[in-house]
Protein backbone atom coordinates (compact mmCIF):
# COMPACT_ATOMS: atom_id res chain seq x y z
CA UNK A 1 0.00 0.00 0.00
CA UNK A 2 1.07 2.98 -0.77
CA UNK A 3 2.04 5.33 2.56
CA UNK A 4 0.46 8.60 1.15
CA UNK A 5 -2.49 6.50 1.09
CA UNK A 6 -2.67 6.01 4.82
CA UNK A 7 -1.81 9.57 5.84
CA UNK A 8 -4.34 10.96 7.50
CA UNK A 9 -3.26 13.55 10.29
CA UNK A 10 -5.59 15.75 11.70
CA UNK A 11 -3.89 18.18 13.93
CA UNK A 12 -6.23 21.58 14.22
CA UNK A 13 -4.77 24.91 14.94
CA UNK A 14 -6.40 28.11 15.09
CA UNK A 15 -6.68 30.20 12.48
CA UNK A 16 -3.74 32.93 13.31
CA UNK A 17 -1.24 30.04 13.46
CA UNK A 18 -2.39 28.62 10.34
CA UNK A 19 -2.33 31.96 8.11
CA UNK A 20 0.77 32.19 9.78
CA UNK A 21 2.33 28.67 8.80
CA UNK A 22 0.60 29.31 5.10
CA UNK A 23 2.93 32.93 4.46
CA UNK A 24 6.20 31.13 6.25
CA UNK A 25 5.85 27.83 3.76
CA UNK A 26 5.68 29.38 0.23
CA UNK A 27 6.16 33.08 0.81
CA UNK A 28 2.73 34.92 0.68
CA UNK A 29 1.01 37.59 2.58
CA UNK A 30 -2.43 36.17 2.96
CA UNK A 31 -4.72 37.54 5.88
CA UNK A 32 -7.99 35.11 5.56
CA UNK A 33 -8.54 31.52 5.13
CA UNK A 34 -11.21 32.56 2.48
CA UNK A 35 -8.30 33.53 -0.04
CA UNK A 36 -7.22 29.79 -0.21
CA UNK A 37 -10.50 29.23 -2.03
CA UNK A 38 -9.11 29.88 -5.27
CA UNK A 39 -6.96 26.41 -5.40
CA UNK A 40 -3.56 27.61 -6.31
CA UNK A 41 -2.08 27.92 -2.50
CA UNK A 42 -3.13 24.31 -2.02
CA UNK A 43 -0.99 23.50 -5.29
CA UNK A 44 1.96 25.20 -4.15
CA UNK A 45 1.79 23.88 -0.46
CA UNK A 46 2.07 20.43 -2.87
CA UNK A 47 4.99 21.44 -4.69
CA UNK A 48 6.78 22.80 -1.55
CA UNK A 49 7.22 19.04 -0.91
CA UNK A 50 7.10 17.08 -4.23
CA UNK A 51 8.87 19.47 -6.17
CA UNK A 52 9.20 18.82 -10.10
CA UNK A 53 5.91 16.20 -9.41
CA UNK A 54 3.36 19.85 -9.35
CA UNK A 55 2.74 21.53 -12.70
CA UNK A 56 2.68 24.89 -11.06
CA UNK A 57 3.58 26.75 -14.93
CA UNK A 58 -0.55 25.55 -15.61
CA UNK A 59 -1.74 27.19 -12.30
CA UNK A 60 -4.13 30.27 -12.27
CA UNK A 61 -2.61 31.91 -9.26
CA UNK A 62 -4.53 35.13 -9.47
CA UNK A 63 -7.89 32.69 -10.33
CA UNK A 64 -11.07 34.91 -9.73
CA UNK A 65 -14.05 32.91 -11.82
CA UNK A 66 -15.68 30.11 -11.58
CA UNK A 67 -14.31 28.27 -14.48
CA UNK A 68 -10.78 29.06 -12.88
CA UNK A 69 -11.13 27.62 -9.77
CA UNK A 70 -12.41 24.44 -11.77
CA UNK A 71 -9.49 24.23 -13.33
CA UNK A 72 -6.64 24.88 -10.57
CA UNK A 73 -8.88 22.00 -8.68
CA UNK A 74 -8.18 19.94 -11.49
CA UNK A 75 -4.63 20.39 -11.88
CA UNK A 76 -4.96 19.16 -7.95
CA UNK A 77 -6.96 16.02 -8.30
CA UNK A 78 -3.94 15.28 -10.85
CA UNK A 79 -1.45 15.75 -8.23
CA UNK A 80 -3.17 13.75 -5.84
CA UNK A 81 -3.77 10.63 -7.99
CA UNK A 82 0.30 11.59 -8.98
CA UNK A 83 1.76 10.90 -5.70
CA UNK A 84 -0.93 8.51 -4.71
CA UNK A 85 -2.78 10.58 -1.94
CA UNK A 86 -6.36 8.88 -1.45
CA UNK A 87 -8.39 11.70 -0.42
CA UNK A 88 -11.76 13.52 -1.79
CA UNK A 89 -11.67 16.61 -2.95
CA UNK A 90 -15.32 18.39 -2.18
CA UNK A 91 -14.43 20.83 -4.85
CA UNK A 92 -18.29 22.83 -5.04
CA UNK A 93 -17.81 23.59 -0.89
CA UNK A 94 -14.27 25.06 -0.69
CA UNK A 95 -15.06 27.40 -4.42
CA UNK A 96 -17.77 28.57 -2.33
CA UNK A 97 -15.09 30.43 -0.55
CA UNK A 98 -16.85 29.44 2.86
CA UNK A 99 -14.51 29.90 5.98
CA UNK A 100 -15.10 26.26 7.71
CA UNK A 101 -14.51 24.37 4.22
CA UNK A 102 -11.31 25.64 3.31
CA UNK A 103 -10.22 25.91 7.36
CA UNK A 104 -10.77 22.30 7.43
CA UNK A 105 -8.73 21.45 4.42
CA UNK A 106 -6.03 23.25 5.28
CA UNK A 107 -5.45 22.00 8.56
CA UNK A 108 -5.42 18.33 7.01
CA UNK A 109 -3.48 19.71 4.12
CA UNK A 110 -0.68 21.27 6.62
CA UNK A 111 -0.54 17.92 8.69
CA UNK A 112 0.39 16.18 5.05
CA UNK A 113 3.08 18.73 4.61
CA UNK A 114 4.82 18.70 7.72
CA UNK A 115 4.75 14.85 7.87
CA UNK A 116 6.55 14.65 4.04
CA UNK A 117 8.95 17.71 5.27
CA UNK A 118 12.34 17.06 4.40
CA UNK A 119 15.70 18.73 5.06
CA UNK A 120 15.82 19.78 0.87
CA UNK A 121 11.93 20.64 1.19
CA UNK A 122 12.92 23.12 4.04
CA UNK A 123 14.79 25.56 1.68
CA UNK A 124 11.83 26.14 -0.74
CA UNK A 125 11.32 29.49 -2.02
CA UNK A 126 7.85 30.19 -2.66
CA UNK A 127 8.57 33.31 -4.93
CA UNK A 128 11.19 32.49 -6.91
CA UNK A 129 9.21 29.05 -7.98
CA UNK A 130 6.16 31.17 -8.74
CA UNK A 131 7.64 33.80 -10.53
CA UNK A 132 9.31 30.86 -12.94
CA UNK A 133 5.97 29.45 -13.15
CA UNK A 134 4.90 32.47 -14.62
CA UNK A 135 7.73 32.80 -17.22
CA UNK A 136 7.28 29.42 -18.33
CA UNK A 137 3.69 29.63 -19.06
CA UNK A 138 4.50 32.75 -20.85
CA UNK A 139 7.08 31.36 -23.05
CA UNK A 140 4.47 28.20 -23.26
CA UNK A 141 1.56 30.82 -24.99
CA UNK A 142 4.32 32.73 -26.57
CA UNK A 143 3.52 36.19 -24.72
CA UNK A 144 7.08 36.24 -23.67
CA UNK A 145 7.94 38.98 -25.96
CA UNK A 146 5.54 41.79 -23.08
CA UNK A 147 7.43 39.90 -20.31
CA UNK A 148 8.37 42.81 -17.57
CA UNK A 149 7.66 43.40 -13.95
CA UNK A 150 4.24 44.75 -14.78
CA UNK A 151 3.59 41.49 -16.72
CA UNK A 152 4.66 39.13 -13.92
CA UNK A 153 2.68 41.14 -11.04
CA UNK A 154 -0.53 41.20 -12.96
CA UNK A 155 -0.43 37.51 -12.93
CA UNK A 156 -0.17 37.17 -9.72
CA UNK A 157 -2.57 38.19 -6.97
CA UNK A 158 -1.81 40.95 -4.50
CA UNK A 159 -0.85 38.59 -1.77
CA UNK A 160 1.80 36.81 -3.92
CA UNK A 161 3.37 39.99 -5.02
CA UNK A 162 6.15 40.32 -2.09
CA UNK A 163 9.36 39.99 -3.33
CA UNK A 164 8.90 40.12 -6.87
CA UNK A 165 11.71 42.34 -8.42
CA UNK A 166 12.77 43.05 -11.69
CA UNK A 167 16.39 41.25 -10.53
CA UNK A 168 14.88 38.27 -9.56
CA UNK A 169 13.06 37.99 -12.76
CA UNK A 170 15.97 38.15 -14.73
CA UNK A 171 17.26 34.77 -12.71
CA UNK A 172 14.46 33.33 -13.25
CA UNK A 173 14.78 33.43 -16.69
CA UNK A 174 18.40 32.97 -16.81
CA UNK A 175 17.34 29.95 -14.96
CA UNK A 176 14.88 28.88 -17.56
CA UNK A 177 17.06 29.55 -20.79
CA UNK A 178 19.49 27.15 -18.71
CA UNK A 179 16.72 24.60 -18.18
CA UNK A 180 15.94 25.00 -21.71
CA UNK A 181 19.29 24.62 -23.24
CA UNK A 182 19.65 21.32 -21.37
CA UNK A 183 16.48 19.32 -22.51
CA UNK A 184 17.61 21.10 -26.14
CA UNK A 185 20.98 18.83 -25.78
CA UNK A 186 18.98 16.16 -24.40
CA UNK A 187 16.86 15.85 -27.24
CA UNK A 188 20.14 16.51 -29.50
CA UNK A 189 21.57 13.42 -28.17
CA UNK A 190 18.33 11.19 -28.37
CA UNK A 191 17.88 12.69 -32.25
CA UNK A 192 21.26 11.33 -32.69
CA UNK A 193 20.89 8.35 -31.32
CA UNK A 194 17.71 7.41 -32.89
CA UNK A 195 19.28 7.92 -36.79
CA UNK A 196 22.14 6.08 -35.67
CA UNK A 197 19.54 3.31 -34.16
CA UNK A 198 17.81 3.48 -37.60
CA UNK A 199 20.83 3.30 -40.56
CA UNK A 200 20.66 1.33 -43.31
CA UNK A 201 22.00 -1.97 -44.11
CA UNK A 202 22.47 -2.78 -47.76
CA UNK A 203 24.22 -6.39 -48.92
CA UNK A 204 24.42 -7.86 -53.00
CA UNK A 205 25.90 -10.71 -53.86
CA UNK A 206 29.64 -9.84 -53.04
CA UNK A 207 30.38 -7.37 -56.31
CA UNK A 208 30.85 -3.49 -54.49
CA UNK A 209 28.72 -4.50 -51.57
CA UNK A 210 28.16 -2.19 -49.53
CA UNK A 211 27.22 -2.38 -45.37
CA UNK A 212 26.34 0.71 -43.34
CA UNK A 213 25.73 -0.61 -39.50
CA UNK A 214 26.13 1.16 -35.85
CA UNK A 215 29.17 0.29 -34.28
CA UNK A 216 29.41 0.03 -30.49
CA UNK A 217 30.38 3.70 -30.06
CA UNK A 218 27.18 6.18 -30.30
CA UNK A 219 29.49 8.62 -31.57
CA UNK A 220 30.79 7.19 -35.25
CA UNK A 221 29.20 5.03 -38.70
CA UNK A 222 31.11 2.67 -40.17
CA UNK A 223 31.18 1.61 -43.50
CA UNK A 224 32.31 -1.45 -44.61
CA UNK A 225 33.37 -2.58 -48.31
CA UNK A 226 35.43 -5.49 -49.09
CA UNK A 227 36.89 -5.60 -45.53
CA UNK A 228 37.69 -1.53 -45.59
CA UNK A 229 36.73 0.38 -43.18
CA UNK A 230 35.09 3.82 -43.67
CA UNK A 231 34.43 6.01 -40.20
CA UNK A 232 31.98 8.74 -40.06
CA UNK A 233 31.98 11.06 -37.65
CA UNK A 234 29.29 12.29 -35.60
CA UNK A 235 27.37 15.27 -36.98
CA UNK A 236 29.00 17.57 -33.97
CA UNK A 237 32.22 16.96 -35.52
CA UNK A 238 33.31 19.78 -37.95
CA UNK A 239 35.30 17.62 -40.69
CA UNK A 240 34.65 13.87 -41.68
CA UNK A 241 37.75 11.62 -41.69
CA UNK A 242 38.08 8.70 -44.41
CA UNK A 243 39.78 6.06 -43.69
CA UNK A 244 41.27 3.56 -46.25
CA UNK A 245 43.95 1.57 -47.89
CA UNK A 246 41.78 2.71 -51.41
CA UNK A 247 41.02 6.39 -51.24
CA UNK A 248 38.97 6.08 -54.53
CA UNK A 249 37.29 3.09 -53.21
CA UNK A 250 36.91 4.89 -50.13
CA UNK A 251 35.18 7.93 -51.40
CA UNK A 252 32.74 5.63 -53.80
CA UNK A 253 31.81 3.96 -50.26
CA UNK A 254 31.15 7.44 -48.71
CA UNK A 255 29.04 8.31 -51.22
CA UNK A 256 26.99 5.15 -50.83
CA UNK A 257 26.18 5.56 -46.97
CA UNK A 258 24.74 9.43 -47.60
CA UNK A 259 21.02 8.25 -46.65
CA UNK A 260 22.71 7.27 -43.62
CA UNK A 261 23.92 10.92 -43.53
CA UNK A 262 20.70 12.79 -44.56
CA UNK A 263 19.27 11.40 -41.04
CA UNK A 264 21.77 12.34 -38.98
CA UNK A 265 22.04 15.79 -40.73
CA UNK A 266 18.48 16.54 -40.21
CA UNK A 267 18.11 15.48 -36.85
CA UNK A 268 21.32 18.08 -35.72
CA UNK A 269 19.53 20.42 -37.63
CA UNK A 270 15.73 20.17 -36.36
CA UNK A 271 17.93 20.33 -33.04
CA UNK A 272 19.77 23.04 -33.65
CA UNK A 273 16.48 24.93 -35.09
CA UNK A 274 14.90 24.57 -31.72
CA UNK A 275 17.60 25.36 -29.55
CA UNK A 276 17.81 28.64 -31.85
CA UNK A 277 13.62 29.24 -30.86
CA UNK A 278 14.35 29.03 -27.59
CA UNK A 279 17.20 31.14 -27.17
CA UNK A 280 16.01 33.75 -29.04
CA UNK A 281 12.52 33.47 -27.38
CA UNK A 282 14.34 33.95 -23.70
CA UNK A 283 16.81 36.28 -24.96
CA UNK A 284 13.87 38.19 -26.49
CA UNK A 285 12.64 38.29 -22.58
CA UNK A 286 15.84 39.18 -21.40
CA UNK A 287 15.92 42.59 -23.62
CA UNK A 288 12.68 43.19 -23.05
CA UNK A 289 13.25 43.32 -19.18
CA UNK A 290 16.70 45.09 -20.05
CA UNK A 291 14.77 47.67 -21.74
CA UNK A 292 12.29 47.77 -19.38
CA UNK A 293 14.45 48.81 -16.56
CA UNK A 294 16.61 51.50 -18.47
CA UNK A 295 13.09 53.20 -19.69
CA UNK A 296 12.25 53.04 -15.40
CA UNK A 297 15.24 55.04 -14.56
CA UNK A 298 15.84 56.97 -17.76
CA UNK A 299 11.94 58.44 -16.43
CA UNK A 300 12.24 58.14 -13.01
CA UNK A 301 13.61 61.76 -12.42
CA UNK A 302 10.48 63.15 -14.82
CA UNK A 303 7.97 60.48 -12.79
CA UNK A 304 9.29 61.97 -9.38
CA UNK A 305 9.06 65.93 -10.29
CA UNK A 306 5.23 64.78 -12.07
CA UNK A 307 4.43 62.84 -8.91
CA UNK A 308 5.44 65.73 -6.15
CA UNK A 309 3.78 67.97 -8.12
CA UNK A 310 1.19 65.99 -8.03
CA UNK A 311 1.29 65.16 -4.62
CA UNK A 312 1.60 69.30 -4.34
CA UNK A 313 -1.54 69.84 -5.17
CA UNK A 314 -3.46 66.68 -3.54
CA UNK A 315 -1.69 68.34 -0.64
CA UNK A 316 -3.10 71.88 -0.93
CA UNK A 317 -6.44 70.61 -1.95
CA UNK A 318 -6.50 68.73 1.15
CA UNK A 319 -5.30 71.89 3.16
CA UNK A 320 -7.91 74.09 1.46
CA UNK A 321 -10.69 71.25 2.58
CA UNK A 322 -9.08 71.13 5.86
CA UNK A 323 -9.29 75.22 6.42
CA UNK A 324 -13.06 74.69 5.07
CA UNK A 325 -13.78 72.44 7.76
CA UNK A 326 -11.83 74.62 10.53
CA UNK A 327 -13.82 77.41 9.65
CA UNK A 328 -17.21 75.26 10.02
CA UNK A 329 -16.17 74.05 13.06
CA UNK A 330 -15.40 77.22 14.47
CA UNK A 331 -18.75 78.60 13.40
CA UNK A 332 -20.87 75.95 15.03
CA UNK A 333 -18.23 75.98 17.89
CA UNK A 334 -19.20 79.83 18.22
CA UNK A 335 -22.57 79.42 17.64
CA UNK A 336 -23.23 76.67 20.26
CA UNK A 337 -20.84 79.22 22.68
CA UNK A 338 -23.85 82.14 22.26
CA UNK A 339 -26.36 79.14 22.62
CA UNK A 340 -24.84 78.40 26.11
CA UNK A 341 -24.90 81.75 27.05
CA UNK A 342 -28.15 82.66 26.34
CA UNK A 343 -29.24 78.93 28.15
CA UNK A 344 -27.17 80.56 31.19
CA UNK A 345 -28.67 84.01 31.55
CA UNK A 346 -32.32 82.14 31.08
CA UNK A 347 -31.42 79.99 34.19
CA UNK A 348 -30.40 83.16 36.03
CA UNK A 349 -33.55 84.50 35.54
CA UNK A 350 -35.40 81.60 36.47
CA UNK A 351 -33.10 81.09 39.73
CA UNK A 352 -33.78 84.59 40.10
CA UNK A 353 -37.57 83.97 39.99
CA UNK A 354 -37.28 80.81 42.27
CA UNK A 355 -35.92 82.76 45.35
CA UNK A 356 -38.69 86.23 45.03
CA UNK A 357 -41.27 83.17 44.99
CA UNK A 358 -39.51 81.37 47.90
CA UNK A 359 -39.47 84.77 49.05
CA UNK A 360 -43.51 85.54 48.48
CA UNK A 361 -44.10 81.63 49.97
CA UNK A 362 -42.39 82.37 53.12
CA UNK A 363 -44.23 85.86 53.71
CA UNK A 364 -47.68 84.16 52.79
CA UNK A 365 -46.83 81.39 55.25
CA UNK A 366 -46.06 83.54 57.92
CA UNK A 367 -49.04 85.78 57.65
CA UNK A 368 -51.26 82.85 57.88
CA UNK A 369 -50.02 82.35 61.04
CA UNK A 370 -50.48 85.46 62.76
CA UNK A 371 -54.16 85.09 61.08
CA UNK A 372 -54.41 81.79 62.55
CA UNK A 373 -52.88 83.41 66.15
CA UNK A 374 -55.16 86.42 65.65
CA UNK A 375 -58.39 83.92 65.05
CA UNK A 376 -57.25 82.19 68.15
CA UNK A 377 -56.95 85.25 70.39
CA UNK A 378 -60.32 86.44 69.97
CA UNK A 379 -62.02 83.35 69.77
CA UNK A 380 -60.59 82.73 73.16
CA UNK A 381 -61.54 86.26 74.52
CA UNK A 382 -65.18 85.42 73.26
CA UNK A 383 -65.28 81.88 75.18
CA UNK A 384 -64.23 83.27 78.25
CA UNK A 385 -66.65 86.25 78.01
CA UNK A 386 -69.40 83.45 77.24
CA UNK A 387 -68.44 81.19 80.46
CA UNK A 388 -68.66 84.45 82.67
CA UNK A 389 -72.06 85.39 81.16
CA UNK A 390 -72.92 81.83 81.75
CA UNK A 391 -72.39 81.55 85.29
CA UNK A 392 -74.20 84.41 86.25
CA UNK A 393 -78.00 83.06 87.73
CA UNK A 394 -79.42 86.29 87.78
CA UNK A 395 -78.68 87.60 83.94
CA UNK A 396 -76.46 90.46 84.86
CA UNK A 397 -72.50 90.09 84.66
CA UNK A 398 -69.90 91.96 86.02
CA UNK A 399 -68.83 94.43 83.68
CA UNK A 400 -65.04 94.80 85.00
CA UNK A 401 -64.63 91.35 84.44
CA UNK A 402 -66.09 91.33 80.97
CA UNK A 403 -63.25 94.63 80.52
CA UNK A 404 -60.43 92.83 81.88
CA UNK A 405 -61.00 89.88 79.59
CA UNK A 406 -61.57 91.99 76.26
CA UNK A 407 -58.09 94.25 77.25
CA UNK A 408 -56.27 91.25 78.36
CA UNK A 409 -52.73 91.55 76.20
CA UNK A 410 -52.63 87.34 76.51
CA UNK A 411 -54.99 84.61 76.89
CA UNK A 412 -54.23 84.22 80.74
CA UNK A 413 -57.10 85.64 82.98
């Protein structure tokens, strides 16, 4: 069984430590799990550990439709079945862009990765690797010849754009003419090979015959006639040599093996051709970012003085808006200082008004109670007046009595 296949881990972390672990492993600046949605950070997490295994030159990285999506999730089924991981992809859940989905693939997706982690896998550099994706698939739809910094940013999304410098472009596609100009010899060699593989063998019946066969070396022909040997060089050597006793003989045999030839001359040269498209296609890049750079600082002192002055007047726009507002401010400010004022002299008045009626309550209060001690007064002068005309038998009353009540200053008799 196959040990991807068993590899199930299921370690969950919280979201801060997992944005953090996804911008550490392949160099982005990504702030939500939602921006994993898109399929291409999954990829790359992939190729951080199988690298050369993940087509990453076929990814969308800045993918933003439906159709997109589909197809970055495709290029990830492939690399699953690739490297024999046995897991289902719910593909309609984590396009959805829902936060649960994708935080639940990503925590099984960062147990894989740390459990294949190796000492080579540690020194992976996210931006370089996605930067040469870029190039390649540019060179692959032959738009290399707009390739610039501009070029390589727009196809990437903002949080893959740290790092990305016109300098580390040109590497990269130093890196890829390299690449290029090895699987260019590569195929030289296996063109070679394979006319070599395929020469032709020609026998009569002993008059001038004539036998063109591959000798043990890959890098020489040899013809044969009447037990003389002919050599032919490979077709990377610059001048044939003829060997022979018979140098008549010798040349009639040469002349015999030149279907022989014809292959091995149009294989160099169908090589040759396409190691000539490719250089000229990357050194077509490497101009154009060449150019590129000296048009950036031949304009940079005219981009500057445009900018500040630019940046001039944003500036005393601003200021003008700024004074605007001040001046509003300080009218309502003013405004609301003559509305206090007035509030204040209105409670004066009315504290003023409080006391004279505290004033007028406290007078009226204490003239109801002389009234009241008046009322009482009399009212006792005229009981006492009534019990003295009341104990009289005869009707007739003492009339200095009845005077010494009614003068009485007090109520004591």
């Amino acid at each position: 069984m196959n040990q991807h296949r068993v590899v199930e881990p299921n370690q969950l972390v919280g979201r801060t430590e997992l944005i953090a672990w996804v911008n550490g492993a392949i160099g982005v600046t990504i702030e939500r799990i939602e921006q994993c949605s898109n399929g291409a950070i999954y990829i790359q997490l992939l190729d951080s550990v199988h690298p050369g295994r993940v087509p990453l030159a076929r990814v969308k990285f800045n993918a933003a439709l439906e159709y997109e999506f589909l197809a970055n999730y495709k290029i990830l089924q492939s690399v699953f079945t690739r490297i024999g991981i046995d897991k289902h992809i719910d593909v309609q859940k984590l396009t959805k862009g829902r936060y649960q989905d994708n935080l639940e693939f990503l925590q099984w997706l960062r147990g894989y990765v740390d459990s294949q982690r190796t000492l080579e896998t540690n020194a992976y550099d996210g931006t370089r690797r996605r930067v040469t994706a870029v190039i390649r698939n540019c060179i692959a739809n032959n738009s290399s010849a707009h390739l610039n910094l501009g070029s390589v940013t727009s196809a990437l999304p903002t949080w893959a754009q740290e790092g990305v410098t016109v300098a580390l472009i040109k590497e990269c596609v130093a890196a890829v003419k390299d690449g290029m100009a090895q699987q260019s010899k590569g195929a030289q060699r296996t063109n070679v090979g394979n006319a070599q593989y395929n020469g032709i063998k020609r026998n009569d019946d002993g008059s001038g015959s004539t036998v063109v066969s591959r000798t043990a070396s890959s890098d020489s022909l040899q013809t044969v006639r009447h037990g003389q040997v002919v050599n032919i060089s490979a077709p990377n050597d610059k001048k044939r040599r003829v060997m022979g006793s018979v140098g008549a003989k010798a040349v009639g045999t040469f002349s015999r093996t030149s279907t022989a030839d014809t292959h091995i001359k149009d294989a160099d040269s169908a090589t040759q051709v396409d190691h000539s498209s490719v250089n000229k296609t990357v050194d077509t890049v490497t101009n154009e970012l060449e150019r590129s750079e000296t048009i950036a600082s031949d304009k940079s002192a005219e981009d500057m003085a445009s900018k500040q002055a630019e940046l001039n007047k944003q500036l005393e726009a601003l200021l003008e808006t700024h004074k605007e507002r001040i001046e509003k401010l300080n009218s309502i400010l003013q405004e609301r200082e003559r509305n206090i004022t007035d509030l204040k002299q209105q409670l004066d008045r009315q504290k003023e008004q409080v006391e004279n009626l505290k004033k007028q309550l406290g007078q009226a209060q204490a003239e109801k109670q002389v009234s009241k001690m008046s009322k009482d007064f009399y009212y006792n002068k005229l009981r006492k007046i009534e019990i003295q005309c009341q104990k009289s038998q005869t009707g007739q009353c003492e009339v200095s009595k009845l005077f010494d009540i009614m003068y009485a200053t007090d109520n004591v008799v």
